[in-house]
Protein backbone atom coordinates (compact mmCIF):
# COMPACT_ATOMS: atom_id res chain seq x y z
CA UNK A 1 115.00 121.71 100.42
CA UNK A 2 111.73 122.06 98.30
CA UNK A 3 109.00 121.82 100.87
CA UNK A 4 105.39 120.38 98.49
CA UNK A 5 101.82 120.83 99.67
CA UNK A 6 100.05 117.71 100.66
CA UNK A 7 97.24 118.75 97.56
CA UNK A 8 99.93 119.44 95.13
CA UNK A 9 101.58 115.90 95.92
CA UNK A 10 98.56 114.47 95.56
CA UNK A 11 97.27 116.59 92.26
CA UNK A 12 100.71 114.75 90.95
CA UNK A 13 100.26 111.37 92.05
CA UNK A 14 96.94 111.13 90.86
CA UNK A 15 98.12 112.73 87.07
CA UNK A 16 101.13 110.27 87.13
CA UNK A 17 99.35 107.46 87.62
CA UNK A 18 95.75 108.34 85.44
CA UNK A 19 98.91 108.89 82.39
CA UNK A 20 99.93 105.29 83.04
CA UNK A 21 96.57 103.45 83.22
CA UNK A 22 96.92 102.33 86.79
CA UNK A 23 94.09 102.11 89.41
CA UNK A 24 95.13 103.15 93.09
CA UNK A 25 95.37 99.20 93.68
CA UNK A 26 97.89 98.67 90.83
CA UNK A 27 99.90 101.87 92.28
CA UNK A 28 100.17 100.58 95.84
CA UNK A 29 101.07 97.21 94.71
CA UNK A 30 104.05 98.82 92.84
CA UNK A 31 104.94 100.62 95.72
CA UNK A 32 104.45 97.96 98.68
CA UNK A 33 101.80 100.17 100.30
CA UNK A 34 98.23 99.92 101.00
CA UNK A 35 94.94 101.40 98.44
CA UNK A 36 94.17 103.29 101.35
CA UNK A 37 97.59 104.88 101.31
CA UNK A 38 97.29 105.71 97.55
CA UNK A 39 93.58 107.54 98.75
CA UNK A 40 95.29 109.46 101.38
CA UNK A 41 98.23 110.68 99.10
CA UNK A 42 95.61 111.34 95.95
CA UNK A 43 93.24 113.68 98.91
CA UNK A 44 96.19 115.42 100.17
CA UNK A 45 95.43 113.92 103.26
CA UNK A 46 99.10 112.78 103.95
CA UNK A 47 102.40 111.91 101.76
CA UNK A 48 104.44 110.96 104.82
């Protein structure tokens, strides 16, 4: 299996969701997790 870097994951997360007009708040509502959680994914801090 493809193994991504935490930055890369969060380089794409943060394109995605800039493309469709959504803050981090409207993303982690979509997704049934927490703003924070979008910030940590978007910093590359964690996509666990």
């Amino acid at each position: 299996m493809y193994q991504i870097s935490n930055e890369k994951f969060g380089l794409f997360v943060t394109e995605l969701r800039k493309e469709k007009n959504l803050t981090q708040k409207d993303l982690a509502e979509k997704l049934y997790v927490s703003d924070k959680t979008v910030s940590k994914w978007e910093r590359g801090v964690s996509h666990s």
